[in-house]
PDB file of N, CA and C in Angstrom:
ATOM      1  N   UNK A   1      88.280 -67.001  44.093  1.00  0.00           N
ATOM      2  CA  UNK A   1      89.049 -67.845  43.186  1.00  0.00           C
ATOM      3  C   UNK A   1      90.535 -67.570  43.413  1.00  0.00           C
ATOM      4  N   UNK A   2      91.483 -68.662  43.432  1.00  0.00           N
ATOM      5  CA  UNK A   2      92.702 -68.587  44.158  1.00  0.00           C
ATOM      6  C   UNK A   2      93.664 -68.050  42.228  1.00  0.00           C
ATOM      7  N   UNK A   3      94.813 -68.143  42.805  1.00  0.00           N
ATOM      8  CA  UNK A   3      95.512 -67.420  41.667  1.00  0.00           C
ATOM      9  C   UNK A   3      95.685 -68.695  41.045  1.00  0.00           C
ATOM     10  N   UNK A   4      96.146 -69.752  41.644  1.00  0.00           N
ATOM     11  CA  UNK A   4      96.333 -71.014  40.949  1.00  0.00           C
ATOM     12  C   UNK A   4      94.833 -71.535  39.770  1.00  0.00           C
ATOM     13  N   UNK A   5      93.555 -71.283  40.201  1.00  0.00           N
ATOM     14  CA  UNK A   5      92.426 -71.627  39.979  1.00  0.00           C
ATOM     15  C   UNK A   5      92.440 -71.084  38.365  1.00  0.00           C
ATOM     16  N   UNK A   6      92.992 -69.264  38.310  1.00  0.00           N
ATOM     17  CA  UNK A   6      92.652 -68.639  37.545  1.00  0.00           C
ATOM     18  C   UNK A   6      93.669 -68.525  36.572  1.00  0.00           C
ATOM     19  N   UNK A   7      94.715 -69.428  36.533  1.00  0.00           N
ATOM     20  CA  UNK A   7      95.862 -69.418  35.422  1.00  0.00           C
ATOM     21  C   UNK A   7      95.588 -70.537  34.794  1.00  0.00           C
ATOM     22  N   UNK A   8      94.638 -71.753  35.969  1.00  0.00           N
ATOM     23  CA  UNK A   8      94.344 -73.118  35.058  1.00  0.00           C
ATOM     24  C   UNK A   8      93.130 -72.522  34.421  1.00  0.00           C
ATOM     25  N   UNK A   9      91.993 -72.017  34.634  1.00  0.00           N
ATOM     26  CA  UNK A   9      90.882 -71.956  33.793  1.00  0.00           C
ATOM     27  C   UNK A   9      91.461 -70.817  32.417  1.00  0.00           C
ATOM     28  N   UNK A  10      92.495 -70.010  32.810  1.00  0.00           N
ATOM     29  CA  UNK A  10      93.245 -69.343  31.463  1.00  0.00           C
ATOM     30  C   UNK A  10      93.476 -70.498  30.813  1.00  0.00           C
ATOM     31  N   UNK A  11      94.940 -71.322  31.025  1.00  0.00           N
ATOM     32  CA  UNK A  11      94.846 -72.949  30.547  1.00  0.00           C
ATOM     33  C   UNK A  11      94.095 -73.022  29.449  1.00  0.00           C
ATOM     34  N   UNK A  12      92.718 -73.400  30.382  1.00  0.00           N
ATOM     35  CA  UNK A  12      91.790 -74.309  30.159  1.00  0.00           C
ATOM     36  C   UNK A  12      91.588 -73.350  28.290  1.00  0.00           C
ATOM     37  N   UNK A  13      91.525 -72.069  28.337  1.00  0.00           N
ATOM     38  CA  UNK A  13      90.612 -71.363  27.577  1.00  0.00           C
ATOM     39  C   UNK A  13      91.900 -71.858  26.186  1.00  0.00           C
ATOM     40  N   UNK A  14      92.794 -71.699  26.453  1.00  0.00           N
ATOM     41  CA  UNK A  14      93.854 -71.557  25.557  1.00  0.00           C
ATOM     42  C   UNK A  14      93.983 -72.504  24.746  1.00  0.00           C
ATOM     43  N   UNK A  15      93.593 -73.532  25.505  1.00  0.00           N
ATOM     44  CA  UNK A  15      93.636 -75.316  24.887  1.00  0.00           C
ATOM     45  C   UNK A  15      92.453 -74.880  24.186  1.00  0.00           C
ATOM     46  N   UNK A  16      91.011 -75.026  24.833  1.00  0.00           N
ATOM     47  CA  UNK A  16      89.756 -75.049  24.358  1.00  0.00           C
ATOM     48  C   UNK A  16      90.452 -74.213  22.707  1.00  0.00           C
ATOM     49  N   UNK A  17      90.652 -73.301  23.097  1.00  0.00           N
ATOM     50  CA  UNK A  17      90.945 -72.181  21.587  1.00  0.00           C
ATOM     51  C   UNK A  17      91.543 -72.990  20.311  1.00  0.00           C
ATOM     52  N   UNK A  18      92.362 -73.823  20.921  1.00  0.00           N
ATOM     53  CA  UNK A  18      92.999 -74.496  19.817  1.00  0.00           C
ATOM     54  C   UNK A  18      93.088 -75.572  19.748  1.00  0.00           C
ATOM     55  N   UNK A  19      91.759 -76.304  20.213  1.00  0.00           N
ATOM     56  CA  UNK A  19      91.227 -77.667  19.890  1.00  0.00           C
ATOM     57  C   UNK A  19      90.811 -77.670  18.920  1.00  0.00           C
ATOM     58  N   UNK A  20      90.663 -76.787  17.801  1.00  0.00           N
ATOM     59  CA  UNK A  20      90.088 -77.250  16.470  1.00  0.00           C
ATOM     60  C   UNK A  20      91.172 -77.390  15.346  1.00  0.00           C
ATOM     61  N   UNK A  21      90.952 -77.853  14.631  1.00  0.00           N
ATOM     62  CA  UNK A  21      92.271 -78.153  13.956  1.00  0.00           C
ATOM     63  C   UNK A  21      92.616 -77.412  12.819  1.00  0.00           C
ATOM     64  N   UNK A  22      91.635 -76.418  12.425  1.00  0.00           N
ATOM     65  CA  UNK A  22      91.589 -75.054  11.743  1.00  0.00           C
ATOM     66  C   UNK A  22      92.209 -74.536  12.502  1.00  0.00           C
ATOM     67  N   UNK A  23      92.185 -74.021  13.943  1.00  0.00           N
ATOM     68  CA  UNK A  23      92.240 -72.552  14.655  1.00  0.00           C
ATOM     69  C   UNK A  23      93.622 -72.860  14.797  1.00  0.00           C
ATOM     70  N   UNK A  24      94.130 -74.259  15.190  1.00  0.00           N
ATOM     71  CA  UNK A  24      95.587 -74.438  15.311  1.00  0.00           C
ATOM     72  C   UNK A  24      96.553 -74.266  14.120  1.00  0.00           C
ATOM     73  N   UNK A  25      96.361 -74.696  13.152  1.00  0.00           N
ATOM     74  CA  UNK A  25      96.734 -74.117  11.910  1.00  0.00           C
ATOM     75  C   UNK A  25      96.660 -72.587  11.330  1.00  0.00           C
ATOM     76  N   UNK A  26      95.975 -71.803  11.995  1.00  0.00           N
ATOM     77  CA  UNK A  26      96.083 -70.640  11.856  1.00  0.00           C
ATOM     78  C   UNK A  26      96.672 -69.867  12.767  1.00  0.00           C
ATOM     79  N   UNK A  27      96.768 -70.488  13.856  1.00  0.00           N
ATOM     80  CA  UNK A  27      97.786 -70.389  15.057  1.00  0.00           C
ATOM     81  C   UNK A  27      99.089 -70.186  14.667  1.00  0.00           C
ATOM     82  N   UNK A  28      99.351 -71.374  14.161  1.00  0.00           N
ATOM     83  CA  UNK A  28     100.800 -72.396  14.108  1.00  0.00           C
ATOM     84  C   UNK A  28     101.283 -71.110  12.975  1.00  0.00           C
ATOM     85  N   UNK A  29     100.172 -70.777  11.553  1.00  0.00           N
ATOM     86  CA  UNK A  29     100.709 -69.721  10.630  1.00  0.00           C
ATOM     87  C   UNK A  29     101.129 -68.150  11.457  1.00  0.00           C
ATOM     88  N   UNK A  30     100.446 -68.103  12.092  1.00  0.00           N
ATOM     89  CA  UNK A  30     100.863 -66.642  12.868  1.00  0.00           C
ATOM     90  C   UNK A  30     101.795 -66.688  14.104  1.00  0.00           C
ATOM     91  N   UNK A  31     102.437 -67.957  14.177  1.00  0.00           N
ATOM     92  CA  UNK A  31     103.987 -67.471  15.222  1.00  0.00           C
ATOM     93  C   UNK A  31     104.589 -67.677  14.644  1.00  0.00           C
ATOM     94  N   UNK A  32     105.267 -67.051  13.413  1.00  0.00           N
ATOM     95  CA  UNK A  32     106.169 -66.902  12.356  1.00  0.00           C
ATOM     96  C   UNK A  32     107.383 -66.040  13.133  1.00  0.00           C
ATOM     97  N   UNK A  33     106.787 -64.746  13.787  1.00  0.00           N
ATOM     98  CA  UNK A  33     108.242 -63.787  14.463  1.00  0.00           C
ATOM     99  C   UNK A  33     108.447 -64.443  15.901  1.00  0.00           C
ATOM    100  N   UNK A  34     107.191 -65.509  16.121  1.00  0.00           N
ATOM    101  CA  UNK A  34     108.034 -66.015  17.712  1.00  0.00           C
ATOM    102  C   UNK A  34     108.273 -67.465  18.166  1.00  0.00           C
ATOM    103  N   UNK A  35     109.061 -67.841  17.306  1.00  0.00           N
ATOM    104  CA  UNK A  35     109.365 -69.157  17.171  1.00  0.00           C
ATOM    105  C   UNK A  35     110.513 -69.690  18.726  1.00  0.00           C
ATOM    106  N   UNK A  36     110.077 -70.954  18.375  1.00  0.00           N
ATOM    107  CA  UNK A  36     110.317 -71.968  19.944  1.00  0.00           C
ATOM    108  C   UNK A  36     111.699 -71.102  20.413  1.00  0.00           C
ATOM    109  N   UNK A  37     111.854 -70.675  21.527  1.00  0.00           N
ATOM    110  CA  UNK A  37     113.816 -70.318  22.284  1.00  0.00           C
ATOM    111  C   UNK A  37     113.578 -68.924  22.077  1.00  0.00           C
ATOM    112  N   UNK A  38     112.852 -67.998  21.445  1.00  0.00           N
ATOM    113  CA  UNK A  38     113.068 -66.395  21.653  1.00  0.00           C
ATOM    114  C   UNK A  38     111.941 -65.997  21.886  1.00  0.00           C
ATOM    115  N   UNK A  39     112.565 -64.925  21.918  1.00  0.00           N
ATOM    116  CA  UNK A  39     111.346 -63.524  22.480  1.00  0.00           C
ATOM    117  C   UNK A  39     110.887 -62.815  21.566  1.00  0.00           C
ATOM    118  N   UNK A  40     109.685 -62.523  21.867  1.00  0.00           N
ATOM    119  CA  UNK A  40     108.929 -61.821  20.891  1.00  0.00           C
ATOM    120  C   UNK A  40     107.725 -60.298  21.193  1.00  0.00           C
ATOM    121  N   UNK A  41     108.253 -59.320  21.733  1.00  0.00           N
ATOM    122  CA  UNK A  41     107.660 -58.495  21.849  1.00  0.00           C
ATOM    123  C   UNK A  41     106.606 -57.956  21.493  1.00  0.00           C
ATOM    124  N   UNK A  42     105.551 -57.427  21.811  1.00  0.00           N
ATOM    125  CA  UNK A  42     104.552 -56.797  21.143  1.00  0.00           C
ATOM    126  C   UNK A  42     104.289 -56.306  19.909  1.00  0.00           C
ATOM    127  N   UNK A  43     105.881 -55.112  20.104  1.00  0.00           N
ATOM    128  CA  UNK A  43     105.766 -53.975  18.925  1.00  0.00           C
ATOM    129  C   UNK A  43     106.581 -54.815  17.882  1.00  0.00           C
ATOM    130  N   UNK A  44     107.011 -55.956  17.947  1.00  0.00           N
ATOM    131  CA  UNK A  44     107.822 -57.217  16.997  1.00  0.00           C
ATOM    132  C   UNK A  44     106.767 -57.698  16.108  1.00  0.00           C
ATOM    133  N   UNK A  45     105.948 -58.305  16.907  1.00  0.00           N
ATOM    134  CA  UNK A  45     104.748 -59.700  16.969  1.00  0.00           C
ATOM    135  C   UNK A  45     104.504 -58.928  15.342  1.00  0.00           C
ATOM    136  N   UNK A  46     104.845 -60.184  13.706  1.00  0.00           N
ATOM    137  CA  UNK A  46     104.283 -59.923  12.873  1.00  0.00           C
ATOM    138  C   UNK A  46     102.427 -59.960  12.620  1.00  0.00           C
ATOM    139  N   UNK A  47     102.253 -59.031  12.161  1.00  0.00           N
ATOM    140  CA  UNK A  47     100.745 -58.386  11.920  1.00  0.00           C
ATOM    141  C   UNK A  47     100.466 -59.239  10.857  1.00  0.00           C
ATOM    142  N   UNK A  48      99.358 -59.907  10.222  1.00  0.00           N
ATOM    143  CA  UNK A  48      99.076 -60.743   9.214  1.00  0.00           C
ATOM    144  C   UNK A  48      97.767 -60.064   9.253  1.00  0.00           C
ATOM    145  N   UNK A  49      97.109 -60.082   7.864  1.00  0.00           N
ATOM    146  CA  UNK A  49      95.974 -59.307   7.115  1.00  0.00           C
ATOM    147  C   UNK A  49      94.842 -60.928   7.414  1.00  0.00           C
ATOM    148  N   UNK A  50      93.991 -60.633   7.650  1.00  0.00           N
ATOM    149  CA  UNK A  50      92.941 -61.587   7.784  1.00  0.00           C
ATOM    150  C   UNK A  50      93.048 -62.430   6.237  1.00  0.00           C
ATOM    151  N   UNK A  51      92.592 -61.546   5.372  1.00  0.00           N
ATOM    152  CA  UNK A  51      92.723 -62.308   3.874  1.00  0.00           C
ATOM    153  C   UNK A  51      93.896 -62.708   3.208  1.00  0.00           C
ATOM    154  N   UNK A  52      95.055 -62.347   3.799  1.00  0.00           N
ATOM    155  CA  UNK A  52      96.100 -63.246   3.317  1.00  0.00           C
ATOM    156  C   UNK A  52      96.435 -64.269   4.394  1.00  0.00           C
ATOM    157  N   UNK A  53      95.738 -64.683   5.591  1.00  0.00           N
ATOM    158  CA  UNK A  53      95.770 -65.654   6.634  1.00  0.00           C
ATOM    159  C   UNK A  53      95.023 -66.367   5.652  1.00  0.00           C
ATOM    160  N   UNK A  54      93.887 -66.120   5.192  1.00  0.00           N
ATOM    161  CA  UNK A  54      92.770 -67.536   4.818  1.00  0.00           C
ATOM    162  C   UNK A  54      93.478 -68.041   3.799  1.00  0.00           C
ATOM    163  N   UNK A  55      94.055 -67.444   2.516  1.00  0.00           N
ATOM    164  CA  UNK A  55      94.895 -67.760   0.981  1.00  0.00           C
ATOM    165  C   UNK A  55      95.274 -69.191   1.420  1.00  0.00           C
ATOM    166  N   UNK A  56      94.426 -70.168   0.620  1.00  0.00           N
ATOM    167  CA  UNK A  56      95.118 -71.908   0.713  1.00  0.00           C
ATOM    168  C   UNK A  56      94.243 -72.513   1.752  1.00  0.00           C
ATOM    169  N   UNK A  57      93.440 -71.764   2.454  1.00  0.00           N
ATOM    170  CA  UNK A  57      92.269 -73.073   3.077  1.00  0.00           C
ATOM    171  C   UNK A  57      91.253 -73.226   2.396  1.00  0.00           C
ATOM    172  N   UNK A  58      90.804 -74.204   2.983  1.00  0.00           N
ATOM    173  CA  UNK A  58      89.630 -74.376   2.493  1.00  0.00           C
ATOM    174  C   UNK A  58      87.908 -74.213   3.303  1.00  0.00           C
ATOM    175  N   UNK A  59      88.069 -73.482   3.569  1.00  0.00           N
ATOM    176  CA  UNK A  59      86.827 -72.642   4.513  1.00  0.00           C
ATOM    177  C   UNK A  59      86.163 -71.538   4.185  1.00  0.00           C
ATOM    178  N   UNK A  60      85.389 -71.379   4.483  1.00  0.00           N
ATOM    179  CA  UNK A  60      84.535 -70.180   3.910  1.00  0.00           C
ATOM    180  C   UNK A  60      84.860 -68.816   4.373  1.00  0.00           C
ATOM    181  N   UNK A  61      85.234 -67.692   3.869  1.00  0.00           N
ATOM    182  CA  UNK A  61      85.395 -66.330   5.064  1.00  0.00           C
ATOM    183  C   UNK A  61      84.785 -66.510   6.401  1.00  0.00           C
ATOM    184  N   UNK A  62      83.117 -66.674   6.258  1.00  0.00           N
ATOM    185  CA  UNK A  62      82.493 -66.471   7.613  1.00  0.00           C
ATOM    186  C   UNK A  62      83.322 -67.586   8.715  1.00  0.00           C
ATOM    187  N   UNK A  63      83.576 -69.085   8.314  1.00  0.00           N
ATOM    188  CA  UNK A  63      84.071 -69.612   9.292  1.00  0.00           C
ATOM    189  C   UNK A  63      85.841 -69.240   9.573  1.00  0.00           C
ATOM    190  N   UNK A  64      86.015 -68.659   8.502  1.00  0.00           N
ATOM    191  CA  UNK A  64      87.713 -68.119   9.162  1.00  0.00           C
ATOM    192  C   UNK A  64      87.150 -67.321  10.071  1.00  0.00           C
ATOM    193  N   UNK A  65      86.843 -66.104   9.670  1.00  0.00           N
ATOM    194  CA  UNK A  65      86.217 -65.255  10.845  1.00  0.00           C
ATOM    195  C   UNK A  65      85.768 -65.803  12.187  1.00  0.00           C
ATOM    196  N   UNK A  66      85.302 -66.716  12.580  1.00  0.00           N
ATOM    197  CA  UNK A  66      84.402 -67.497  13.551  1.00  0.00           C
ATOM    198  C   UNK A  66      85.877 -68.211  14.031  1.00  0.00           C
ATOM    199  N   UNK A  67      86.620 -68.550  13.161  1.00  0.00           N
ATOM    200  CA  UNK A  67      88.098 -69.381  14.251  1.00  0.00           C
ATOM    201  C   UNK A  67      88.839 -67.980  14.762  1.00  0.00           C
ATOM    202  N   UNK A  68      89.235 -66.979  14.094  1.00  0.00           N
ATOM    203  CA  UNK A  68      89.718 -66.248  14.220  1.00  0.00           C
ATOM    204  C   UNK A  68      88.603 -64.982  15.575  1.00  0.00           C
ATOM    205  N   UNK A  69      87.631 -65.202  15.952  1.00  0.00           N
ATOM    206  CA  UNK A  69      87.291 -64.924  16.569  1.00  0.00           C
ATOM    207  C   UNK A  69      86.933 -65.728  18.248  1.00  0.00           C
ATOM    208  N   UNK A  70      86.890 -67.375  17.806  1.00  0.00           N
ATOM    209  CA  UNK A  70      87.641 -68.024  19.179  1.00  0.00           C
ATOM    210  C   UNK A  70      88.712 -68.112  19.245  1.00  0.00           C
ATOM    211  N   UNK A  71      89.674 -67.623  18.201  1.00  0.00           N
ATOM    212  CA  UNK A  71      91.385 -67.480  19.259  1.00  0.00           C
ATOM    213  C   UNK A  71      91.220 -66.216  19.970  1.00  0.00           C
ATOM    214  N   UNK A  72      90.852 -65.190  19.414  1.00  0.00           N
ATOM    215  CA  UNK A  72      91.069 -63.550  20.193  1.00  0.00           C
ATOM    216  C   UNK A  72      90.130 -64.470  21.534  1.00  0.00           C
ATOM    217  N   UNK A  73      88.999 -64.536  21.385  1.00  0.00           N
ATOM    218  CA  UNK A  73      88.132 -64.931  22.632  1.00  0.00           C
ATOM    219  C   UNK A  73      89.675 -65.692  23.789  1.00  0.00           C
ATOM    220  N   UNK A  74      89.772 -66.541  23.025  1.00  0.00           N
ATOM    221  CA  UNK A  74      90.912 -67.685  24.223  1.00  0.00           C
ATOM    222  C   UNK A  74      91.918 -66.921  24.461  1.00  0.00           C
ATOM    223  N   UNK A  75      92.412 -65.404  24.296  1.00  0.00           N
ATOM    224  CA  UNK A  75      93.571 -64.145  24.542  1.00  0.00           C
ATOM    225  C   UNK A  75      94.176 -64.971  23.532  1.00  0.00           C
ATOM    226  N   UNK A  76      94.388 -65.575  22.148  1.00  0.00           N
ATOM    227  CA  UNK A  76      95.845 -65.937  21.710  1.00  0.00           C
ATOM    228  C   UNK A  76      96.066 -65.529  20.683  1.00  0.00           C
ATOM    229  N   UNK A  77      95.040 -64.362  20.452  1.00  0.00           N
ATOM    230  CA  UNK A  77      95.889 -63.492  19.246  1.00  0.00           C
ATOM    231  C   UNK A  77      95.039 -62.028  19.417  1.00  0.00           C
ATOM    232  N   UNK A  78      95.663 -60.633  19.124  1.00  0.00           N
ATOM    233  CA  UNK A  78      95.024 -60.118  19.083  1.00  0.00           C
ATOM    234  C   UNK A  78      94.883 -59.504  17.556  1.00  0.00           C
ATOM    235  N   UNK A  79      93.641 -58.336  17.596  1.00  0.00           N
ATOM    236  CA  UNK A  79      92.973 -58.206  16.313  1.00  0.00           C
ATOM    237  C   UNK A  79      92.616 -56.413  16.386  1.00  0.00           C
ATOM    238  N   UNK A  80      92.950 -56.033  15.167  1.00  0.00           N
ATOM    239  CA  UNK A  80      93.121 -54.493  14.775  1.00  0.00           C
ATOM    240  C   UNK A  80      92.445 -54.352  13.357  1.00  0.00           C
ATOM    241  N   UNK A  81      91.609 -53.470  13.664  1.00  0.00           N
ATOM    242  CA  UNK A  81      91.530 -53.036  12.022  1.00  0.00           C
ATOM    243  C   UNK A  81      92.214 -51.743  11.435  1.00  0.00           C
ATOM    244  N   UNK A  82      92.671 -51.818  10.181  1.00  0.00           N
ATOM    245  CA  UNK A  82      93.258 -50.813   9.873  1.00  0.00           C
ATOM    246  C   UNK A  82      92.644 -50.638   8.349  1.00  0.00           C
ATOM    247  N   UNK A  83      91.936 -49.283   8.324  1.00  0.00           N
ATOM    248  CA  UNK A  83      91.223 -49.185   7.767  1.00  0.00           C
ATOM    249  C   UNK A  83      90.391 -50.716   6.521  1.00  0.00           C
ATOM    250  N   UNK A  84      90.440 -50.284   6.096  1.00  0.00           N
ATOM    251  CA  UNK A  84      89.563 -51.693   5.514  1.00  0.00           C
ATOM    252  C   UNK A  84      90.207 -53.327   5.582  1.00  0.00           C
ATOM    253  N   UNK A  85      90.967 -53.159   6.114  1.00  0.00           N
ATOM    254  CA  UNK A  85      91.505 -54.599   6.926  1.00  0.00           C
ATOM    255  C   UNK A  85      91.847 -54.490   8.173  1.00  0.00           C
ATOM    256  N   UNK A  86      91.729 -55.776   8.690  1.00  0.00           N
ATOM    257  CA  UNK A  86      91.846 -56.560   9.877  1.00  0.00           C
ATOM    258  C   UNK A  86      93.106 -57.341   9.762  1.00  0.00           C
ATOM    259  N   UNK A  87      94.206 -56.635  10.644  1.00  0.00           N
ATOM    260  CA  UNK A  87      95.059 -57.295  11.226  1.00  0.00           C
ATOM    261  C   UNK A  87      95.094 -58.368  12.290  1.00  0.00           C
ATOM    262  N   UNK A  88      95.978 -58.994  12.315  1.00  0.00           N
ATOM    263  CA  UNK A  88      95.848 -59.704  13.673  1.00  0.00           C
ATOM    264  C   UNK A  88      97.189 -60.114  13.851  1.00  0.00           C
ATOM    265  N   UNK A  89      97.604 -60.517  15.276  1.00  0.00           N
ATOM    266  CA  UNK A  89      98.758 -61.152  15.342  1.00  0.00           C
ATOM    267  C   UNK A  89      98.903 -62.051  16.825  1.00  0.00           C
ATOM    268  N   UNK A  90      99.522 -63.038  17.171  1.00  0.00           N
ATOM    269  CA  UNK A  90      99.866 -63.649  18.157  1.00  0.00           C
ATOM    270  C   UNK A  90     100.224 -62.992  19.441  1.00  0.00           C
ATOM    271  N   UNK A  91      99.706 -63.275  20.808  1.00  0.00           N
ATOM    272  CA  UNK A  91     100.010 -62.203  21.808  1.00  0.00           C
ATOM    273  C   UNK A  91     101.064 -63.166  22.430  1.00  0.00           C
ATOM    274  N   UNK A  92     102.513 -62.429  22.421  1.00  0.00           N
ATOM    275  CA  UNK A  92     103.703 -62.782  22.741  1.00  0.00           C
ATOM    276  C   UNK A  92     103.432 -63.670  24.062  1.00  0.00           C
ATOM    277  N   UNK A  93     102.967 -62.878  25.176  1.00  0.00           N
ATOM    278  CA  UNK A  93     102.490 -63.621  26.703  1.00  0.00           C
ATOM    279  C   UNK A  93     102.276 -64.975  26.627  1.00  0.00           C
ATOM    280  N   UNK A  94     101.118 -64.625  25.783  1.00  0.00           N
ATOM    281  CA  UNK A  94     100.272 -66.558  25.404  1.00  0.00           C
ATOM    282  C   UNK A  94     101.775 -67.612  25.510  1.00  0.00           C
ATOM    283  N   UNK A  95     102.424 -66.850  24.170  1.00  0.00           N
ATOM    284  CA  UNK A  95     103.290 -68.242  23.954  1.00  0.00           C
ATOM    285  C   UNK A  95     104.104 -68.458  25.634  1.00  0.00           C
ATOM    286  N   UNK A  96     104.450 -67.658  26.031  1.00  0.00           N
ATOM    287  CA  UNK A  96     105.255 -67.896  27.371  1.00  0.00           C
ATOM    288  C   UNK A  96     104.917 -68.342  28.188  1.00  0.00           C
ATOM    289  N   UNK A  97     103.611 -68.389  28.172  1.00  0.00           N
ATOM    290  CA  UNK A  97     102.971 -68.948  29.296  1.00  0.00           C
ATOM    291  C   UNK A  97     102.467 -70.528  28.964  1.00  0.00           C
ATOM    292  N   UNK A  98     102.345 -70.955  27.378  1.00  0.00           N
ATOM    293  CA  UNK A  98     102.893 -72.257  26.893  1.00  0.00           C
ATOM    294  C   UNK A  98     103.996 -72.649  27.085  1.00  0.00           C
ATOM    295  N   UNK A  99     104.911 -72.187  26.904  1.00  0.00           N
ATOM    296  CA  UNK A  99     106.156 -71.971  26.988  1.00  0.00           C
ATOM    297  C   UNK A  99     106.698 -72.686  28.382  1.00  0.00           C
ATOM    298  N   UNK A 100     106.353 -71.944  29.694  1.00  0.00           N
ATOM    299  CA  UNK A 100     106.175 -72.582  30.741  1.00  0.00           C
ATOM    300  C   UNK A 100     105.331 -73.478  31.335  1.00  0.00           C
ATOM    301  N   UNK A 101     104.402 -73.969  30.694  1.00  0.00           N
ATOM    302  CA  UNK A 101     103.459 -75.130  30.877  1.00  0.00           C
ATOM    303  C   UNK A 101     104.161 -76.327  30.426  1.00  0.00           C
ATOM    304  N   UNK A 102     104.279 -76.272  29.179  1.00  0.00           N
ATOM    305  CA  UNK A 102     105.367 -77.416  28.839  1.00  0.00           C
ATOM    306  C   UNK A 102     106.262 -77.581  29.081  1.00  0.00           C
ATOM    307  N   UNK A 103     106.819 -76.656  29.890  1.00  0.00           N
ATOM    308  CA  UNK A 103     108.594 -76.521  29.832  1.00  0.00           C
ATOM    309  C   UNK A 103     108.585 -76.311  31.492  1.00  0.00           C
ATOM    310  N   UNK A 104     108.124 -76.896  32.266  1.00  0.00           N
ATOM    311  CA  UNK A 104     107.973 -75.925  34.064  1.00  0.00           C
ATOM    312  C   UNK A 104     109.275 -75.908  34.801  1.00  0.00           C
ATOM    313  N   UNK A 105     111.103 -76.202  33.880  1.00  0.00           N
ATOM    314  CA  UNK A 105     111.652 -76.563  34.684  1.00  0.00           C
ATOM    315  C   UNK A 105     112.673 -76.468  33.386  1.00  0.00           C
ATOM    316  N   UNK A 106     112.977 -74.764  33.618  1.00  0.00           N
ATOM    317  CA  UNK A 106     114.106 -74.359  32.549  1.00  0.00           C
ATOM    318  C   UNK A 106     115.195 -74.862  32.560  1.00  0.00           C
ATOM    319  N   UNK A 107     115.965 -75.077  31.393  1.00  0.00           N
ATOM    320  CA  UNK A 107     116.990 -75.155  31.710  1.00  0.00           C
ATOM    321  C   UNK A 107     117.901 -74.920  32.728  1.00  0.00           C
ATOM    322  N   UNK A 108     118.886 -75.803  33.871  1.00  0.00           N
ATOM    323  CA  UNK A 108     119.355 -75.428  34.767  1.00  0.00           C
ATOM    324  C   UNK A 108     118.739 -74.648  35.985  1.00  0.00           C
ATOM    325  N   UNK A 109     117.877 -75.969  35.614  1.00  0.00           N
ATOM    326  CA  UNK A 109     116.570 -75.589  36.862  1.00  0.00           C
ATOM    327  C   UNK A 109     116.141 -76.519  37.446  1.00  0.00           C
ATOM    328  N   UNK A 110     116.992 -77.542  37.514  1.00  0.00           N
ATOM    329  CA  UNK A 110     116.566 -78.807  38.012  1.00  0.00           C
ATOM    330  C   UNK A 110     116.220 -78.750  39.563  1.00  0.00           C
ATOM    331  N   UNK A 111     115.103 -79.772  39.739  1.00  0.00           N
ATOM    332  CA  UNK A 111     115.103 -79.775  40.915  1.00  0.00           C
ATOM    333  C   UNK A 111     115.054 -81.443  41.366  1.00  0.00           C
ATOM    334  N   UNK A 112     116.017 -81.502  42.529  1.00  0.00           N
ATOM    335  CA  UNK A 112     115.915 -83.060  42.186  1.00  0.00           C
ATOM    336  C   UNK A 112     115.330 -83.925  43.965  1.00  0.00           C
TER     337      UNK A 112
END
């Protein structure tokens, strides 16, 4: 499998992850510290508690759990427990690598 092959089937997983319109909304709530134009480091990336992610949907725990377990699956967030909660937070990379999918031609990067 060529390198090109294996950044589109990443792609592929990332979209798949947030084709549901729950998982994107819980997405969209957890890039709060890495919003569109900056950087967002690891040891930055805000941590959000599983049960104050769900507060205001309307879904059951088990299916938050179940979205929140196909984003980690698709790499686009990762997940910690600390003692009797489960953290989670957005993996900085992901967005950059959206980031450059949509964007393949930075600023003052024209190519003509």
């Amino acid at each position: 499998m060529s390198n090109y092959e294996i950044k589109t089937a990443h792609l592929v997983e990332i979209f798949k992850g947030l084709s549901n319109p729950h998982r994107l909304m819980l997405f969209q709530r957890m890039m709060t510290c890495c919003a569109p134009g900056t950087r967002c480091c690891p040891s930055e990336a805000v941590r959000i508690c599983v049960g104050d992610l769900g507060e205001g949907l309307t879904i059951a725990p088990s299916t938050l759990s179940h979205h929140l377990k196909e984003l980690h699956r698709a790499g686009l967030i990762q997940m910690q427990r600390n003692g009797k909660h489960v953290e989670c937070w957005v993996e900085p990379q992901v967005l950059e690598r959206l980031s450059a999918f949509f964007n393949p031609n930075p600023k003052g990067d024209h190519h003509e």
